[in-house]
Protein backbone atom coordinates (compact mmCIF):
# COMPACT_ATOMS: atom_id res chain seq x y z
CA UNK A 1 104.60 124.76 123.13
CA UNK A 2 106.88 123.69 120.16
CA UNK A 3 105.65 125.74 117.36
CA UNK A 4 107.20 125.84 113.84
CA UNK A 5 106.25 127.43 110.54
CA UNK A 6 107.39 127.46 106.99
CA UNK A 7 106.28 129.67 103.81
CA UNK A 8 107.28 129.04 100.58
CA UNK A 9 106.34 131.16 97.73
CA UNK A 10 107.77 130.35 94.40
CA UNK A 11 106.69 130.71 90.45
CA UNK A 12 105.17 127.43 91.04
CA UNK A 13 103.63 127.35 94.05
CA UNK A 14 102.45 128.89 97.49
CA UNK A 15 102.45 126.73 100.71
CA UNK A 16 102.49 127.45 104.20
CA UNK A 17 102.87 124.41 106.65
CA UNK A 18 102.18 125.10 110.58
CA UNK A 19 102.97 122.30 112.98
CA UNK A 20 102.65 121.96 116.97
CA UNK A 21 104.48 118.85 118.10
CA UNK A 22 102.44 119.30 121.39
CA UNK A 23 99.13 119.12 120.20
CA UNK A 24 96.32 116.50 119.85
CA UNK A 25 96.34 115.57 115.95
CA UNK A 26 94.18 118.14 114.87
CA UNK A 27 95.02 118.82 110.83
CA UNK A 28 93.72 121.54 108.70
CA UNK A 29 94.80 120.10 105.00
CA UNK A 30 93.99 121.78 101.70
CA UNK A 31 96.36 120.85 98.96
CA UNK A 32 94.44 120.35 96.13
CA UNK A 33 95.26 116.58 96.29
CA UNK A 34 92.87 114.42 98.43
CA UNK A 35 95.27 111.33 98.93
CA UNK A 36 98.12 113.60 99.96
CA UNK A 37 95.00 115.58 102.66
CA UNK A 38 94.46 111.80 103.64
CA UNK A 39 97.83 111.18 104.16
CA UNK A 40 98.45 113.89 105.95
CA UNK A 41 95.50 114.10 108.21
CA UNK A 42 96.52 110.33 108.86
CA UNK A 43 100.14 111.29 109.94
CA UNK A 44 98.72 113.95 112.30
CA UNK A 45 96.29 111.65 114.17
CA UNK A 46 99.00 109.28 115.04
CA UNK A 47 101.87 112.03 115.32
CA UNK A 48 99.83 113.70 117.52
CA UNK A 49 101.41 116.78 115.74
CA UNK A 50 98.75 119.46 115.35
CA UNK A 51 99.24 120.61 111.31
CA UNK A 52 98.13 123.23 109.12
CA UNK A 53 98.78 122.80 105.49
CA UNK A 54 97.35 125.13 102.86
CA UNK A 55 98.97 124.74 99.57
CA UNK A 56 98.32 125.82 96.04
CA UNK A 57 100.37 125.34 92.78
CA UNK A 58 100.24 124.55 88.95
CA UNK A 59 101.44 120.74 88.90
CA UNK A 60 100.73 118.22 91.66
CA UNK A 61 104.51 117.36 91.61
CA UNK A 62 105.31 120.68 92.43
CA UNK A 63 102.91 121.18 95.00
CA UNK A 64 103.92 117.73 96.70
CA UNK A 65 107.42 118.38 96.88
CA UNK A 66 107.35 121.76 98.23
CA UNK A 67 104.55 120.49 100.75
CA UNK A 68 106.91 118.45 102.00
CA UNK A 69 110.01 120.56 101.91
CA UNK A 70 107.57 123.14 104.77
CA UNK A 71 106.40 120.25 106.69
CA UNK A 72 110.26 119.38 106.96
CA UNK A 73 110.82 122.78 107.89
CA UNK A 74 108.38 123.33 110.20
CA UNK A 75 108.90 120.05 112.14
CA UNK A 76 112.61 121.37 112.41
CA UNK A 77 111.65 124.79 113.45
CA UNK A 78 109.47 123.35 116.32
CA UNK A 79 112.46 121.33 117.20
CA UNK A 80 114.74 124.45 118.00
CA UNK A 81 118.29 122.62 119.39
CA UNK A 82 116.48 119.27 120.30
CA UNK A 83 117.28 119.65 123.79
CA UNK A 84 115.73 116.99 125.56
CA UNK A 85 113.95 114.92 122.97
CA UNK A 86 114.67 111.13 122.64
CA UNK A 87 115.52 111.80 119.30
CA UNK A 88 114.81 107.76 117.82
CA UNK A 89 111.97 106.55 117.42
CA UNK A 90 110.18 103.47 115.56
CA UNK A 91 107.09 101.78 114.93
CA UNK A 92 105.23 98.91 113.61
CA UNK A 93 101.76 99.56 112.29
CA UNK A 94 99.47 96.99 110.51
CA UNK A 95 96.51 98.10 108.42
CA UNK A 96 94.32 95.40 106.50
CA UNK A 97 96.99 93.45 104.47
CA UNK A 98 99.42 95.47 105.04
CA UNK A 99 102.41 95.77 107.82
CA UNK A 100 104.83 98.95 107.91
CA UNK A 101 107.76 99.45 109.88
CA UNK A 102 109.16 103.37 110.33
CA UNK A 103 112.54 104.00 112.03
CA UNK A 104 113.75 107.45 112.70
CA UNK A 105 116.70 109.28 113.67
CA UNK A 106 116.48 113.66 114.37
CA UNK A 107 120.50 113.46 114.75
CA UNK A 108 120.14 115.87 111.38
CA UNK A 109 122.02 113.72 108.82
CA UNK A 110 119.10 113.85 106.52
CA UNK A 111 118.68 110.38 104.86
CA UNK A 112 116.10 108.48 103.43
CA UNK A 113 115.20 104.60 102.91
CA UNK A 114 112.08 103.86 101.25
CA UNK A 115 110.78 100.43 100.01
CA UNK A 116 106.74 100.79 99.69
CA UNK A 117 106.54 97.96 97.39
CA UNK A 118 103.48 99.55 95.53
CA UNK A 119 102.92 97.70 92.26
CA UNK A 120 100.27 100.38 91.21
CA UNK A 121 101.05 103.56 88.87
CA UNK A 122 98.96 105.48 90.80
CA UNK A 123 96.92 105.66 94.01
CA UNK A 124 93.61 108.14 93.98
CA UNK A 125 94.75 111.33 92.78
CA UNK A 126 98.64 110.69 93.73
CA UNK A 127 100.87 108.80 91.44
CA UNK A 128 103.02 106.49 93.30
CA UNK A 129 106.36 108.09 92.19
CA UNK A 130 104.96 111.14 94.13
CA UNK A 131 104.28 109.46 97.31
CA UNK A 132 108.17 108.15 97.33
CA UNK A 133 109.46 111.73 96.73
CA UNK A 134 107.38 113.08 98.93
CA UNK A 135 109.04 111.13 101.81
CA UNK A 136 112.09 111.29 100.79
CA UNK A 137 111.95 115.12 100.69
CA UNK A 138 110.63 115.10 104.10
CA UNK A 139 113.27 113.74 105.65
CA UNK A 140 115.80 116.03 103.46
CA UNK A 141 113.96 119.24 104.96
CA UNK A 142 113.75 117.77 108.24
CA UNK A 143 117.41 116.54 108.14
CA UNK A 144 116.68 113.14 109.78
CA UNK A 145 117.05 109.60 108.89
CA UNK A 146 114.45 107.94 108.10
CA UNK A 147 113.53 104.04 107.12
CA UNK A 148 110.19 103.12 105.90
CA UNK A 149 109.60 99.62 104.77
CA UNK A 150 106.49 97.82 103.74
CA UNK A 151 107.17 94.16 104.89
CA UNK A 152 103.82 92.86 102.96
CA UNK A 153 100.49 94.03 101.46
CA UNK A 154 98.25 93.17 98.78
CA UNK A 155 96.37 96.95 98.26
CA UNK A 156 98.29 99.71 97.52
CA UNK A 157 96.31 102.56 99.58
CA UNK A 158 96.64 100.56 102.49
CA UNK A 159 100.55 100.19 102.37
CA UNK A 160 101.18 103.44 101.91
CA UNK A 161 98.38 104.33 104.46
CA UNK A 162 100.29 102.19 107.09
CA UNK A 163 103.53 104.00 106.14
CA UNK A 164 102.15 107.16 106.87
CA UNK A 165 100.78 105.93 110.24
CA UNK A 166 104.18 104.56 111.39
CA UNK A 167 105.85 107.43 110.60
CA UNK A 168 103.33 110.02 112.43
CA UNK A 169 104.18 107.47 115.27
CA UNK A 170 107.78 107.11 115.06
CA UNK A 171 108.08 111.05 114.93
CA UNK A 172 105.81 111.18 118.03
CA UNK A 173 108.32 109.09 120.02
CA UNK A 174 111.41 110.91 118.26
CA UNK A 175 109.83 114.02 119.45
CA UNK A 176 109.04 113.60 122.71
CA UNK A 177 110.75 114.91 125.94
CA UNK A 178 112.62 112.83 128.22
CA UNK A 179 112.70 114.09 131.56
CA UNK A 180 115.59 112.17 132.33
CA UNK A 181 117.17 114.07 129.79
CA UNK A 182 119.68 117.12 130.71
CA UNK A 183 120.75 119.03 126.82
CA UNK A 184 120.92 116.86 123.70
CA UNK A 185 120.83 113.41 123.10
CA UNK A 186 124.39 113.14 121.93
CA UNK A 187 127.49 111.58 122.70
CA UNK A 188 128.91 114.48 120.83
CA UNK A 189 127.28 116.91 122.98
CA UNK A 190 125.40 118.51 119.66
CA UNK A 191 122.72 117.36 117.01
């Protein structure tokens, strides 16, 4: 199994993230914000990834961010020297109004495109600035590239809903092991 962990204790905050990219999308999720659980638990039904996330802090910000820097580490931990993996993956996921496309790349250029197109300051318990750093801090910990665009959508939970379920989904196929595959999926002969 491809098991990774992260811990991060600062003055701030404490967070451990625990992630099995060969699981079933089972999610244990107690940050202390319920979009960001929702989120989350989203991203591991359609990841497949099984993920533990307990995480505790003073500001939301702060717990957001460093939720995502352990998820990115974790992810990257389980990944070990990506022998094997198809490393790209994409997908295109509708919800309601809304249409998201995720692209992904584990080559470990960390990178991030976001265009969410939320017109809302907030969404729940999450303000929408939030949401975009908390992507793009994902891929920064996870050192991928990573494109997630909203092509339409009228309601704001459901765009960034369909985000989060394209990029579960894009990771899955990212993730995954070729068979056909002998070491790294590089040209270069290293990720």
């Amino acid at each position: 199994m491809r098991v990774g962990e992260s811990k991060r204790k600062t003055s701030e905050t404490s967070i451990e993230a625990k992630v099995n990219l060969d699981g079933s999308g089972i999610a244990e999720v107690i940050t202390g914000i319920d979009f960001l659980d929702h989120m989350l638990k989203s991203f591991a039904t359609h990841s497949l990834f099984n993920l533990t996330v307990k995480a505790e802090g003073d500001l939301a910000h702060h717990i957001i961010e460093d939720v995502a820097i352990c998820l990115g580490e974790a992810i990257s931990k389980a990944l070990e020297a990506s022998a094997g993996i198809t490393r790209f993956g994409y997908a295109v996921v509708p919800m309601d109004c809304s249409l998201a496309i995720a692209a992904v790349d584990l080559a470990k250029r960390p990178y991030a495109v976001v265009d969410l197109k939320l017109r809302g300051k907030k969404i729940e318990d999450m303000p929408c600035e939030n949401i975009l750093h908390f992507i793009e801090t994902l891929a920064m910990a996870l050192r991928a590239n990573l494109h997630i665009i909203i092509q339409y959508g009228s309601n704001d939970h459901h765009k960034v809903e369909a985000a989060f379920k394209s990029l579960g989904l894009a990771l899955r196929q990212a993730v995954s092991l070729d068979v056909r595959r002998n070491g790294v999926p590089s040209s270069k002969g290293v990720i």
